[in-house]
Protein backbone atom coordinates (compact mmCIF):
# COMPACT_ATOMS: atom_id res chain seq x y z
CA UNK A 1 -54.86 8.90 209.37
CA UNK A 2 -52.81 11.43 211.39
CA UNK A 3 -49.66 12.80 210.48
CA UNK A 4 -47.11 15.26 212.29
CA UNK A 5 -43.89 16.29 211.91
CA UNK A 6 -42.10 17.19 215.22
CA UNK A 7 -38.64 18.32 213.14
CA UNK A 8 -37.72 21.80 214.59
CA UNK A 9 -40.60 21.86 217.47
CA UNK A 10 -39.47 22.40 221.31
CA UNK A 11 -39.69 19.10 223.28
CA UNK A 12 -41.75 20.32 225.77
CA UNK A 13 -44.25 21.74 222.84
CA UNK A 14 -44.24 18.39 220.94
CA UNK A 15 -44.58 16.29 223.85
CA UNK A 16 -47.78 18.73 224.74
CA UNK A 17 -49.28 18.47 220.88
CA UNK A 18 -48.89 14.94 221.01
CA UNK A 19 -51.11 14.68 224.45
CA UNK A 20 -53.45 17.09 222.69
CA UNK A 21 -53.79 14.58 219.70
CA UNK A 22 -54.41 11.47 221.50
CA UNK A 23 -57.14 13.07 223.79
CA UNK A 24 -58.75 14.76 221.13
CA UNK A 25 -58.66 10.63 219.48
CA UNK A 26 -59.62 9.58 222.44
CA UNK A 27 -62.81 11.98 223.49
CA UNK A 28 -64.14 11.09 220.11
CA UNK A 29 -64.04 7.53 220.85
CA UNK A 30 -62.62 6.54 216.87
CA UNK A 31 -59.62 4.53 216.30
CA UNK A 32 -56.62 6.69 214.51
CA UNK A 33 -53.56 5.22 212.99
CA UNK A 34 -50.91 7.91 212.96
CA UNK A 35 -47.56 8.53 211.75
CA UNK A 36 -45.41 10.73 214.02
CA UNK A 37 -42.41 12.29 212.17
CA UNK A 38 -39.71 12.89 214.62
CA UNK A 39 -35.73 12.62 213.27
CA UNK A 40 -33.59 10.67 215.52
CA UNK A 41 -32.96 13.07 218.34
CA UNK A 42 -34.96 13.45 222.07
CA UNK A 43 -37.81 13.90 219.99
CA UNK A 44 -37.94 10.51 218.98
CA UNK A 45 -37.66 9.20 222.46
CA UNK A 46 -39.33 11.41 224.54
CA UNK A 47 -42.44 10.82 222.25
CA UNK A 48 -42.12 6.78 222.35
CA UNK A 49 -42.08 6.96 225.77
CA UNK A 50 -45.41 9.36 226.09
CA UNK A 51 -46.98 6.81 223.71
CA UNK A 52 -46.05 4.01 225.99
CA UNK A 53 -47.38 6.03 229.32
CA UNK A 54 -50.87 6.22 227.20
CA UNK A 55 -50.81 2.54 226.72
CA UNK A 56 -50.23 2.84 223.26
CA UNK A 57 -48.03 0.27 220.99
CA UNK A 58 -45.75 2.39 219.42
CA UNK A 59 -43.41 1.20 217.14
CA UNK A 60 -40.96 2.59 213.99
CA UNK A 61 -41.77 2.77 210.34
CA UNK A 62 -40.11 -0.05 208.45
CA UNK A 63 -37.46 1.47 206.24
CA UNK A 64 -37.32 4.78 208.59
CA UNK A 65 -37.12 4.64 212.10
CA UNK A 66 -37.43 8.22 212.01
CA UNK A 67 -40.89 7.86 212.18
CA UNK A 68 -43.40 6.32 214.85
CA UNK A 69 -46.48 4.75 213.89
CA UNK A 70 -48.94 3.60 216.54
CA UNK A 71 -53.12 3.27 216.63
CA UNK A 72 -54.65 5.17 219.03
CA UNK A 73 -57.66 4.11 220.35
């Protein structure tokens, strides 16, 4: 299991970390579920939509939609 939390990081910096994290999921061909801790600001969005370009199901922890969970495979 992954977790990050974005609170306080640039956009352009999380947006990169989280690119970094999926390939690095992705070269080593394993399946991660991860929990991406990101507020409600740009953050949150920008993030959900990187997920999405990916092809990636992202989707917001019950009880806190502060946080994005999604499997990356």
């Amino acid at each position: 299991m992954i977790t990050k939390d974005y609170h306080g990081y640039p956009l352009n910096d999380a947006i990169d970390d989280l690119n970094r994290i999926i390939g690095e999921v992705r070269m080593s061909s394993r399946t991660e579920y991860a929990e991406f801790i990101t507020g409600f600001g740009v953050i949150r969005a920008a993030l959900h939509s990187t997920l999405k370009v990916h092809g990636l199901d992202p989707s917001y922890k019950i009880g806190n939609e502060g946080i994005i969970v999604v499997t990356i495979e």
